[in-house]
Protein backbone atom coordinates (compact mmCIF):
# COMPACT_ATOMS: atom_id res chain seq x y z
CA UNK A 1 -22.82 -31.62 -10.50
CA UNK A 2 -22.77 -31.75 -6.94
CA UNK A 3 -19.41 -29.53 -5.90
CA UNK A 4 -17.15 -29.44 -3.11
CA UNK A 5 -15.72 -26.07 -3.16
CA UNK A 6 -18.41 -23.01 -3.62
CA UNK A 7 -16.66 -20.12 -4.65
CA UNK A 8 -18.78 -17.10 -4.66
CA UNK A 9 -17.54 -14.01 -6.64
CA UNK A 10 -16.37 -14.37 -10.51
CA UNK A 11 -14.16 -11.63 -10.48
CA UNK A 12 -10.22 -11.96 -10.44
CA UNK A 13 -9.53 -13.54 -6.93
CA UNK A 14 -12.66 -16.25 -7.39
CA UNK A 15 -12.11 -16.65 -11.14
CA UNK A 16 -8.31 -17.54 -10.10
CA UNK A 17 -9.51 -19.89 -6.88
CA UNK A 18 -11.88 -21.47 -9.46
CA UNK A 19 -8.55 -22.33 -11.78
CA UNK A 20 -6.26 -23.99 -9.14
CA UNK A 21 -9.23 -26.02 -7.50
CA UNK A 22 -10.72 -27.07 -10.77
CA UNK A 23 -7.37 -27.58 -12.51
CA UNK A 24 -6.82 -30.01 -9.33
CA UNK A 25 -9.68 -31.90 -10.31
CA UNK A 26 -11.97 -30.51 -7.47
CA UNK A 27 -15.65 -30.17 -8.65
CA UNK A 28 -16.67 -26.16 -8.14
CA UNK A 29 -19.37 -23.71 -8.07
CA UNK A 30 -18.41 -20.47 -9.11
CA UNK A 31 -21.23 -18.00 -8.37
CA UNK A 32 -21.55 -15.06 -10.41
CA UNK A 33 -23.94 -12.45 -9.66
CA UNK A 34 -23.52 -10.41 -13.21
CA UNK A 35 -25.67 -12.05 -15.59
CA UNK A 36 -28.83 -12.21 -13.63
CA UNK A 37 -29.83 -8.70 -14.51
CA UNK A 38 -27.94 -6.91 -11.40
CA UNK A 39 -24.19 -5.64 -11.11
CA UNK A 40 -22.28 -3.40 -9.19
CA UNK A 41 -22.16 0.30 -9.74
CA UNK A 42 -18.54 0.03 -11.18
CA UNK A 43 -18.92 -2.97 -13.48
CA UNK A 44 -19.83 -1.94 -17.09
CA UNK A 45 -20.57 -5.73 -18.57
CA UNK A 46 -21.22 -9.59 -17.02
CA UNK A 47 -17.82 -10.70 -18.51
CA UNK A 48 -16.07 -12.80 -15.42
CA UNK A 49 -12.59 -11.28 -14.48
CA UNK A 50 -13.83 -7.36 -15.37
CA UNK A 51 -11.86 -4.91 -14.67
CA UNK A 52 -13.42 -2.29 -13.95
CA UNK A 53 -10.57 0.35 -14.18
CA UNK A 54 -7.40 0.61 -15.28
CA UNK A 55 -5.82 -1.90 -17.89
CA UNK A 56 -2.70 -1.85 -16.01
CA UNK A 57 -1.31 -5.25 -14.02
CA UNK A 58 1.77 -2.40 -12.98
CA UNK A 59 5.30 -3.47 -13.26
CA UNK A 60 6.15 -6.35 -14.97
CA UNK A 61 9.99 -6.18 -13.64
CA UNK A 62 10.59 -9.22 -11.38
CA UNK A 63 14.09 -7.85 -10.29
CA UNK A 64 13.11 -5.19 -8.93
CA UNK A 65 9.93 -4.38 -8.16
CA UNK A 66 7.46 -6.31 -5.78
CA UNK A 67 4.23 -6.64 -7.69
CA UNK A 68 6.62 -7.88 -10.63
CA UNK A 69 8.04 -10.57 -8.04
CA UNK A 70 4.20 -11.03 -7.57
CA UNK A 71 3.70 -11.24 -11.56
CA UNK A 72 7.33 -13.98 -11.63
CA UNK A 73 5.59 -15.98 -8.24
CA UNK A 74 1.82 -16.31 -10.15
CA UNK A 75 3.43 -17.02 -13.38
CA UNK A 76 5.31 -20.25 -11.38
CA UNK A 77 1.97 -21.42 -9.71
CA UNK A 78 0.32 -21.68 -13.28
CA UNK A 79 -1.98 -18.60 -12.30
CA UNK A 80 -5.07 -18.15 -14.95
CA UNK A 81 -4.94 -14.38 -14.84
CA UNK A 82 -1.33 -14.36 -15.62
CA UNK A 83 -1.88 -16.58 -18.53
CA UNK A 84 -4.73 -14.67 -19.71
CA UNK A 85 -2.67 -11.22 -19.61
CA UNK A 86 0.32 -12.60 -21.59
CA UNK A 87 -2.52 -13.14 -24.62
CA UNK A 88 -4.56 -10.01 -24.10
CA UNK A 89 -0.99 -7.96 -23.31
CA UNK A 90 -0.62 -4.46 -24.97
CA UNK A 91 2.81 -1.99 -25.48
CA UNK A 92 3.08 -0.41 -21.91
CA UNK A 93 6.85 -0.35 -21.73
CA UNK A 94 8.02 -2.25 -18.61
CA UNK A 95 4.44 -2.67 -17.35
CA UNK A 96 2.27 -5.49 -17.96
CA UNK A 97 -0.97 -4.06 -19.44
CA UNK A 98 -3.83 -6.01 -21.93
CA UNK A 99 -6.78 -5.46 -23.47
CA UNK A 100 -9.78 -5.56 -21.12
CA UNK A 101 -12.21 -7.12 -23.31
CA UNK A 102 -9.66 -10.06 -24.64
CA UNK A 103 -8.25 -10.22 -21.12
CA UNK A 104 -11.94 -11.39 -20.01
CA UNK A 105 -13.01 -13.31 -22.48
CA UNK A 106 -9.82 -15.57 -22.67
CA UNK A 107 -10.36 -16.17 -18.39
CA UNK A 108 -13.57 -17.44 -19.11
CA UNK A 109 -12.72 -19.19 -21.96
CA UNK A 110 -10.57 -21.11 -20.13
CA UNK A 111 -12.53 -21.74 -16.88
CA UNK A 112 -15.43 -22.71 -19.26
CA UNK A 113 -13.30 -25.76 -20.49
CA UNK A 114 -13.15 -27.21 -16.91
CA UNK A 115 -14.98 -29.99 -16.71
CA UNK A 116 -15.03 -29.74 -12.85
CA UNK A 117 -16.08 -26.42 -12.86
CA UNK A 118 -19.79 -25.44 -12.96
CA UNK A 119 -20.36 -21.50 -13.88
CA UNK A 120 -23.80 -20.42 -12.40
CA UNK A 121 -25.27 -17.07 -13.00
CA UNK A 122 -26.99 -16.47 -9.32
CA UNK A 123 -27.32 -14.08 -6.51
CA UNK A 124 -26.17 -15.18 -3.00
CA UNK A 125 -27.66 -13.05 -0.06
CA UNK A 126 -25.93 -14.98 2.40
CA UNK A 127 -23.08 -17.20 3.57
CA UNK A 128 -23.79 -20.43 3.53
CA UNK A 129 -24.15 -22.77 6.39
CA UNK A 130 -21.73 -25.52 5.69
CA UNK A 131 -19.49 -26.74 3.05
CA UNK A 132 -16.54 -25.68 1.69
CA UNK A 133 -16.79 -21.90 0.47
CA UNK A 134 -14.75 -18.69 -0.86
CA UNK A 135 -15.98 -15.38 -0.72
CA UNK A 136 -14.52 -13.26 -3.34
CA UNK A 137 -17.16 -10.66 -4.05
CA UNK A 138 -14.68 -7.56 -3.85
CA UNK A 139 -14.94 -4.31 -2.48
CA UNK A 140 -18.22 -3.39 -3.71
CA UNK A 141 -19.78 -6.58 -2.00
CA UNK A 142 -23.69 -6.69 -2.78
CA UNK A 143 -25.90 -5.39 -0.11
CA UNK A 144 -27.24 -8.49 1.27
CA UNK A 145 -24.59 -10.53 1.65
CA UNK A 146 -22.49 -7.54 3.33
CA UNK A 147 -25.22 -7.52 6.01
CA UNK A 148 -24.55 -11.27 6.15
CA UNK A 149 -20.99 -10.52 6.69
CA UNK A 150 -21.21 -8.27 8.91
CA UNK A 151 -23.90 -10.49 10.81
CA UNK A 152 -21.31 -13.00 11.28
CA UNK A 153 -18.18 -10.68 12.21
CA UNK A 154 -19.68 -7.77 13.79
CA UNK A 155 -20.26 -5.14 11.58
CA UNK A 156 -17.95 -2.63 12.65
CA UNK A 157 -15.55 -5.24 11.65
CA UNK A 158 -16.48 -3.83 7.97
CA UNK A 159 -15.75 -0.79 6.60
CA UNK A 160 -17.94 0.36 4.42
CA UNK A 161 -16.37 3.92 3.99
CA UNK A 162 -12.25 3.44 3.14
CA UNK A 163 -10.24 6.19 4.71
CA UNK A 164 -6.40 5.75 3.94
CA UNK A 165 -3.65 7.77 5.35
CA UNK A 166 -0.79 7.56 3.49
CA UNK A 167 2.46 4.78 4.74
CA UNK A 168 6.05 5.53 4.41
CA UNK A 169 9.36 3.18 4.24
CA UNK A 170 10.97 3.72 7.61
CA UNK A 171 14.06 3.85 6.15
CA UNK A 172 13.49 6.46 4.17
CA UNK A 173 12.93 9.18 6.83
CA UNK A 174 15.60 11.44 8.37
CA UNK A 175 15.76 10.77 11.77
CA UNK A 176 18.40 13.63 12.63
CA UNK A 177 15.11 15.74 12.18
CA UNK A 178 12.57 14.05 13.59
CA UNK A 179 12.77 11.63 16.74
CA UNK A 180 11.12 8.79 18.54
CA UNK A 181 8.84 9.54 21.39
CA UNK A 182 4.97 8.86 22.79
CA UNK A 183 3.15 12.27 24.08
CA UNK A 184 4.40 13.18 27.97
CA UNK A 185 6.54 10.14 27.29
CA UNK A 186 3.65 7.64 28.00
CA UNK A 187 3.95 4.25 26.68
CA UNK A 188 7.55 4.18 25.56
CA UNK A 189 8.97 5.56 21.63
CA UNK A 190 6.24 4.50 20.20
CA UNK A 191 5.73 7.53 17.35
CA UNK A 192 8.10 9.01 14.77
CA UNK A 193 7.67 12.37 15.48
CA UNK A 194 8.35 15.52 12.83
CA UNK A 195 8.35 18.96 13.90
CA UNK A 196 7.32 22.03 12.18
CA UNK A 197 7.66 25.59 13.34
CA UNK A 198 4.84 27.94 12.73
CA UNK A 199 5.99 29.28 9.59
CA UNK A 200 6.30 25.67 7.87
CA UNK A 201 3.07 24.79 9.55
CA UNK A 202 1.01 27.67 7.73
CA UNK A 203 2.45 26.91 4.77
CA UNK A 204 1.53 23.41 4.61
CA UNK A 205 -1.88 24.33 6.00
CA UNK A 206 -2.32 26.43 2.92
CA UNK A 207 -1.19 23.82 0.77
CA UNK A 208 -3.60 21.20 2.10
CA UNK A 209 -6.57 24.14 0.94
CA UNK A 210 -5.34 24.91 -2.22
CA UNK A 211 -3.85 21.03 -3.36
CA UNK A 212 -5.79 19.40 -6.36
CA UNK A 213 -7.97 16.97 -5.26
CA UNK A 214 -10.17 14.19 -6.32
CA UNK A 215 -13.34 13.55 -6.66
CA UNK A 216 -16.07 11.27 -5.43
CA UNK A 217 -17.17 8.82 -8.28
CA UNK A 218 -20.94 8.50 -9.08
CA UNK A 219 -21.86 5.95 -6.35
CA UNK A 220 -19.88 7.35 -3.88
CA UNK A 221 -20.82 11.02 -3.71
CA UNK A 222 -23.63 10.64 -0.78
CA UNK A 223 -21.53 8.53 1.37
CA UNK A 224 -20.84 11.08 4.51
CA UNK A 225 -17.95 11.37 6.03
CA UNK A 226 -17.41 9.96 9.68
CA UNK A 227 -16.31 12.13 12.27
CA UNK A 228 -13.13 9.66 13.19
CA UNK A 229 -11.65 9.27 9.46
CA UNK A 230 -12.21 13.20 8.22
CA UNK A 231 -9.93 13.75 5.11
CA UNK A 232 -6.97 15.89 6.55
CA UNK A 233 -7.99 19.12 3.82
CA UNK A 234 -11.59 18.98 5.32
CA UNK A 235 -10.48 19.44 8.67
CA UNK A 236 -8.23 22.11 7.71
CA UNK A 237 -11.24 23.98 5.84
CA UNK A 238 -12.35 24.38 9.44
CA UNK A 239 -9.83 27.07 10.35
CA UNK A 240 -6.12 27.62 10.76
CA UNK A 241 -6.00 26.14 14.23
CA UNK A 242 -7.70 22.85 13.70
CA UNK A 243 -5.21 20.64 12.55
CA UNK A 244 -2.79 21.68 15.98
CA UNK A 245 -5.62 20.64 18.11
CA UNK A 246 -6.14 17.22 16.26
CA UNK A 247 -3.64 15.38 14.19
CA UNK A 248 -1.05 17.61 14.19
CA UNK A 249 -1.22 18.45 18.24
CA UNK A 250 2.17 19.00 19.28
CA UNK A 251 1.57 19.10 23.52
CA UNK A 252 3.52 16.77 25.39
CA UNK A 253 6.11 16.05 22.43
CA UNK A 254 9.79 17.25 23.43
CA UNK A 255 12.21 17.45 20.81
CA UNK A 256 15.35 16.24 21.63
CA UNK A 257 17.31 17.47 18.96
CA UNK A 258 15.60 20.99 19.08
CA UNK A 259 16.91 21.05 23.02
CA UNK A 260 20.50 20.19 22.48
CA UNK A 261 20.94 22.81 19.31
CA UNK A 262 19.45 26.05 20.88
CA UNK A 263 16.59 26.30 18.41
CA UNK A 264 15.11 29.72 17.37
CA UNK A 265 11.76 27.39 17.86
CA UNK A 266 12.61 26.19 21.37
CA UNK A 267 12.20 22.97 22.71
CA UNK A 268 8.57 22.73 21.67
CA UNK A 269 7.37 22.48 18.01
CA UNK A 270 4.47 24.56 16.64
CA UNK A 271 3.07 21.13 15.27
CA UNK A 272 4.01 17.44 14.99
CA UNK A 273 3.02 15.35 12.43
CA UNK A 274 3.13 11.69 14.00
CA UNK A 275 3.75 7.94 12.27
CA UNK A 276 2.79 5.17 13.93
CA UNK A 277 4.31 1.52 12.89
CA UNK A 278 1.77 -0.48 10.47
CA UNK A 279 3.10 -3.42 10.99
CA UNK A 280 5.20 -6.44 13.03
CA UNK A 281 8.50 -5.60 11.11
CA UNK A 282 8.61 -2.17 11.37
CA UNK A 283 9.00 -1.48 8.11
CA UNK A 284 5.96 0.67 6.91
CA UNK A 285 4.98 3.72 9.13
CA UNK A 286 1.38 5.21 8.99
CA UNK A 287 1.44 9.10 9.08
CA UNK A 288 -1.49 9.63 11.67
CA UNK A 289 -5.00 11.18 10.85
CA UNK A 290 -3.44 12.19 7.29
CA UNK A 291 -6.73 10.44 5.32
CA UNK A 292 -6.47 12.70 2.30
CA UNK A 293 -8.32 13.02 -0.97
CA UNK A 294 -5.62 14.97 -2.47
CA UNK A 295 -4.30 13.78 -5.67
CA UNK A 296 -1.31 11.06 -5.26
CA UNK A 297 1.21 13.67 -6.98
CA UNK A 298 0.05 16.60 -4.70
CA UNK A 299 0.74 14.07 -2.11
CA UNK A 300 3.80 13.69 -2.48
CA UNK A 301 4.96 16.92 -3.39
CA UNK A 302 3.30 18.23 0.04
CA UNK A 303 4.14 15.88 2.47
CA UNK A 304 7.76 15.83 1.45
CA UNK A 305 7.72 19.32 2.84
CA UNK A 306 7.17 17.72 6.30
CA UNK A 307 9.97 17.91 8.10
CA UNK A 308 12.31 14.98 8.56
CA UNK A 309 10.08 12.98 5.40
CA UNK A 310 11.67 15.13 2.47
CA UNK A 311 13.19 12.13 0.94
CA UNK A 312 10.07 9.87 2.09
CA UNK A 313 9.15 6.74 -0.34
CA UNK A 314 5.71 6.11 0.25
CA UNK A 315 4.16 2.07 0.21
CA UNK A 316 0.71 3.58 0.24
CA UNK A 317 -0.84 6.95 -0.40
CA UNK A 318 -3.98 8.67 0.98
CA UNK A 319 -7.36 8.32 -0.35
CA UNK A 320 -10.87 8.32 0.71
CA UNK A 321 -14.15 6.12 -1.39
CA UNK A 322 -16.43 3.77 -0.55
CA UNK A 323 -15.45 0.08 -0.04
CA UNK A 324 -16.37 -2.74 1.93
CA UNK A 325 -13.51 -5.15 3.15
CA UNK A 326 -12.64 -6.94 6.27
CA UNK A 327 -10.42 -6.32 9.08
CA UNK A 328 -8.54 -9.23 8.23
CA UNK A 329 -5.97 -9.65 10.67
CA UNK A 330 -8.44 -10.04 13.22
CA UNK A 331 -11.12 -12.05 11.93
CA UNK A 332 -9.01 -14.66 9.38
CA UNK A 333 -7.07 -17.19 10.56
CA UNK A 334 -3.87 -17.81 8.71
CA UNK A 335 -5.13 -20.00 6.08
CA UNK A 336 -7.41 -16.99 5.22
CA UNK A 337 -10.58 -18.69 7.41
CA UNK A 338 -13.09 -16.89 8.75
CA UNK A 339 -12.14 -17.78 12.48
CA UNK A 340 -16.01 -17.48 13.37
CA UNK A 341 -16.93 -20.10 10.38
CA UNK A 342 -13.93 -21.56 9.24
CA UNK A 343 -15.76 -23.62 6.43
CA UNK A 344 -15.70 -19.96 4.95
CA UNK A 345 -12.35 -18.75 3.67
CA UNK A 346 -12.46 -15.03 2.00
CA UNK A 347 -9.77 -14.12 -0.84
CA UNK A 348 -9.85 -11.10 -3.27
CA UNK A 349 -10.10 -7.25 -2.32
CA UNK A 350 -12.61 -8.26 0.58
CA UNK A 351 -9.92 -9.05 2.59
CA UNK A 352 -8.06 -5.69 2.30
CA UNK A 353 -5.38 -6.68 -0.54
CA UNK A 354 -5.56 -3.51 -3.10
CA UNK A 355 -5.06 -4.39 -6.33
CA UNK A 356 -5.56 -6.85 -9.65
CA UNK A 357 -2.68 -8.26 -9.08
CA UNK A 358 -2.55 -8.78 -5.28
CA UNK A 359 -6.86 -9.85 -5.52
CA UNK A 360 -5.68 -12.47 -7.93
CA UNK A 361 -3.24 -13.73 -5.64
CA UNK A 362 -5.09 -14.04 -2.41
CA UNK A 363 -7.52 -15.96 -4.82
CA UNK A 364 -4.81 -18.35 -6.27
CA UNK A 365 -3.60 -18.96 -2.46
CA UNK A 366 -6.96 -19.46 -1.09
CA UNK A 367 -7.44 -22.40 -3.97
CA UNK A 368 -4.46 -23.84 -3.09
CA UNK A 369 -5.68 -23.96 0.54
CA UNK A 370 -8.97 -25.70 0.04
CA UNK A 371 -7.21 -28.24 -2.15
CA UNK A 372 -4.82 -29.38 0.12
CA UNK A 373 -7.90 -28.99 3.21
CA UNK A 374 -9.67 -31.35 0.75
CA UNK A 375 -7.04 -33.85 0.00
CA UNK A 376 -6.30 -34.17 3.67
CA UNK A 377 -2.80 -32.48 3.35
CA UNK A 378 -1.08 -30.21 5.58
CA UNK A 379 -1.02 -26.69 4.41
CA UNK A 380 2.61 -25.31 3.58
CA UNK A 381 2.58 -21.46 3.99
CA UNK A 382 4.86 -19.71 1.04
CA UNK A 383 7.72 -18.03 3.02
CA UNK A 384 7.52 -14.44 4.22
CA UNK A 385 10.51 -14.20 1.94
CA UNK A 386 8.22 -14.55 -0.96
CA UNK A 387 5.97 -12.05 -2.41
CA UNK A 388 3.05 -14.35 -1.81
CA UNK A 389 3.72 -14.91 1.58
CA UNK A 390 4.52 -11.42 2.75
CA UNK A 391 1.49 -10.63 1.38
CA UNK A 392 -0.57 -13.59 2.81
CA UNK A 393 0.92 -12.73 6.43
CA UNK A 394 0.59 -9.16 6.18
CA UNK A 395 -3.40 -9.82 5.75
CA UNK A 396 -3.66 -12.68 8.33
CA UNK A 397 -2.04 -10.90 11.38
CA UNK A 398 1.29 -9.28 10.50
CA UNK A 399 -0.37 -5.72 9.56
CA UNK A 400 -1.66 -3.86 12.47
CA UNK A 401 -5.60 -4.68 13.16
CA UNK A 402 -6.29 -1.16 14.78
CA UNK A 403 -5.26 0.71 11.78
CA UNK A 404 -5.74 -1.89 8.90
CA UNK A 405 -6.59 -0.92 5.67
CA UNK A 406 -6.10 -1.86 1.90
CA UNK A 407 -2.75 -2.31 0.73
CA UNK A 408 -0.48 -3.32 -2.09
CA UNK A 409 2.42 -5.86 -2.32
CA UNK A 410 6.03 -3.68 -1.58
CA UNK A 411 8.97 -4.41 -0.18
CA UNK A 412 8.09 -3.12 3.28
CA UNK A 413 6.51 -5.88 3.95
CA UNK A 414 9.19 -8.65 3.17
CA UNK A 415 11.55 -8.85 5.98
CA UNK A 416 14.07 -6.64 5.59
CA UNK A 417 18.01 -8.45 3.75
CA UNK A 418 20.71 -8.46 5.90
CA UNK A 419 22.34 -5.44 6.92
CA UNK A 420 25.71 -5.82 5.16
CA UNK A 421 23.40 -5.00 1.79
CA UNK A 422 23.97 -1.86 0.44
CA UNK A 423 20.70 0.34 -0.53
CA UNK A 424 21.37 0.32 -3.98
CA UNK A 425 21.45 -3.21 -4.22
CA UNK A 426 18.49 -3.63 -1.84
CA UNK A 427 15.20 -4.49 -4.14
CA UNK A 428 17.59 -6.93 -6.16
CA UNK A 429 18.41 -8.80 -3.02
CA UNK A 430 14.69 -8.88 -1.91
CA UNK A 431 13.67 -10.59 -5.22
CA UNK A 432 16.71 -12.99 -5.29
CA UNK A 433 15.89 -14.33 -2.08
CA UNK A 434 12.53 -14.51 -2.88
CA UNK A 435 13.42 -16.78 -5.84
CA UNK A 436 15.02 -19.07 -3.99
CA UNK A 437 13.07 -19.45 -1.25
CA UNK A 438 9.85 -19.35 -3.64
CA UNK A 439 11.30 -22.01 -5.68
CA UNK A 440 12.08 -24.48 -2.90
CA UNK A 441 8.86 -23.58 -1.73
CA UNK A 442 6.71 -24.61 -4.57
CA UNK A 443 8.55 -27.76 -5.26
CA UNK A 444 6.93 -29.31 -2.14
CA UNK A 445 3.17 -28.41 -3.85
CA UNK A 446 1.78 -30.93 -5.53
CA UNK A 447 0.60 -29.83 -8.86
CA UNK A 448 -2.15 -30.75 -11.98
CA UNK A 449 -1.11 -33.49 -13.89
């Protein structure tokens, strides 16, 4: 069969590309590297759709939760993996959770019924020249084809070691406590600043030492550390003082509200813990240098002690493993093309989504690309409004390129409701806009017969 789409990658974002093309009619390769005698150092079997750790798809609520908006949104598109959880689907309260082995033998099942669709069992070392292709090989991309990547991006455009510093909801830190400045005022307000006096500042110091942490798995425990993305406990290992000479500096940082209230600390904090904005809304706020491999529960419980975030919600915590993935917003166009190659669209965890749910629906988007690119249609974007889309436009330029890393679907990056909504009432007014707008949205897609 000669195809028209090659999708390379049978986990959950190309299995779920593979669906919507195929489903459409559209003859595909879907190129599996499991099978041949190799896998990755996390996959256990050659089943397509693995997952390879947790059974857990996360919230199933579609009122009030994003990634169960994502869940509602997949469900309307027809998406494989959606259909395939509902029959493998075990008791996990409001969460949507299966049975990994039924879960990926009933994708395969299915995509094995396509007539369009050709399964191959193959290594590819490298992208292809021409012709239609997806890249959904994940974050543990095979050797050889990285280096082919990287070849055609630059490779410090991939990271091969992830280092993630936690992001908080803007709106949920007290800003009578900390304030908006840049250091010796250069640049404009560009950082939310929070101040701690020396007493707080040894006290969090010692509970960045003694916090539970986590460790490396198997194939990650002789990947070094870099210099510029040191876990924030390591460089605290170094000596009391470290942390105020890096991260935490707090020279050229006035506090205002220190200055007007006669302080016992003075105007000038003993250190500052900074968050810089992580992307075009302003919505999600990236706490600077704090990389961590603490534990996501010792996270929280520390960094609430920072001054000014004690009631922080957090989009993303910290953590610290090997992964490869692309810096998205600046190599992708907006119909996730490969601006370089643009015959060469990438979907999955490759492109920085984090996630089965979010890699499923990069891949479900990225089908729905190449078959309108095929049938000569324009391409309708799903509104920002929209779980898919925030999430699509978050990855294709929204999020900030200089500090891009993985991330899941949340609210902070839908555009905010209007300000007359109260906060109780906020994540219901997110999803019922989303809804709407989804469903006028998807009414204009043309869909298998």
């Amino acid at each position: 069969m000669t195809h028209q789409v090659h999708i390379i990658g049978g986990g959950l974002a190309g299995s779920e590309a593979a669906w919507q093309l195929a489903r459409r009619g559209v003859r595909v390769r879907l190129s599996e590297m499991r099978g041949t005698g190799e896998r990755s150092p996390a996959h256990q079997g050659d089943a397509l759709a693995e997952l390879v750790c947790s059974n857990s798809f996360r919230s199933d609520d579609d009122t009030s939760n994003a990634v169960g908006l994502l869940h509602h949104e997949m469900r309307r598109c027809d998406s494989l993996v959606m259909a395939a959880a509902e029959v493998a689907k075990v008791p996990a309260g409001s969460a949507l959770a299966v049975d990994r082995d039924v879960f990926s033998r009933e994708v395969e099942r299915r995509l094995a019924a396509l007539p369009s669709l050709e399964i191959v069992r193959e290594r590819v070392n490298a992208l292809p020249a021409d012709g239609l292709t997806i890249v959904a090989t994940g974050p543990l991309t095979a050797e050889a084809l990285a280096h082919s990547i990287g070849a055609a991006t630059g490779a410090e455009s991939l990271a091969f070691f992830d280092a993630i510093a936690p992001i908080v909801h803007r709106d949920s830190i007290d800003m009578d406590i900390a304030w908006m400045a840049a250091r010796w005022d250069k640049g404009g307000k560009d950082y939310v600043n929070c101040p701690m006096s020396r007493e707080q500042y040894e006290a969090f110091h010692a509970g960045l030492l003694a916090g539970e942490k986590t460790e490396f798995r198997e194939w990650e425990a002789n990947t070094p550390y870099f210099e510029g993305c040191m876990p924030i406990e390591v460089m605290a290992s170094r000596g009391v003082e470290t942390l105020r000479f890096g991260p935490m500096k707090p020279v050229g940082l006035d506090n205002p509200h220190w200055a007007t209230t006669e302080h016992p600390n003075g105007r000038w904090a003993y250190a500052v813990v900074q968050l810089r904005q992580d992307n075009t809304l302003g919505t999600l706020w990236n706490m600077v240098g704090f990389q961590t491999k603490l534990k996501h529960a010792e996270q929280v419980r520390l960094f609430r002690t920072i001054p000014g975030l004690e009631n922080a919600e957090f989009a993303r915590l910290g953590g610290l493993h090997r992964n490869t993935f692309l810096n998205s917003p600046r190599l992708l166009d907006r119909q996730l093309r490969l601006k370089a190659m643009p015959h060469i669209r990438f979907a999955g965890q490759i492109t920085g989504c984090e996630g089965y749910v979010e890699s499923a629906a990069v891949g479900l988007i990225a089908g729905l690309m190449a078959a309108d690119e095929l049938a000569g249609r324009d391409w309708s974007p799903p509104p920002r409004t929209t779980a898919l889309g925030a999430l699509l436009s978050h990855i294709t330029g929204d999020a900030d390129a200089e500090t891009y890393q993985p991330m899941n679907v949340n609210f902070g990056l839908f555009p905010p409701p209007d300000a007359s909504v109260k906060k109780k009432q906020r994540k219901q007014a997110y999803t019922d806009r989303a809804k709407a707008d989804f469903g006028e949205w998807w009414q204009k897609e043309p869909v298998p017969a």
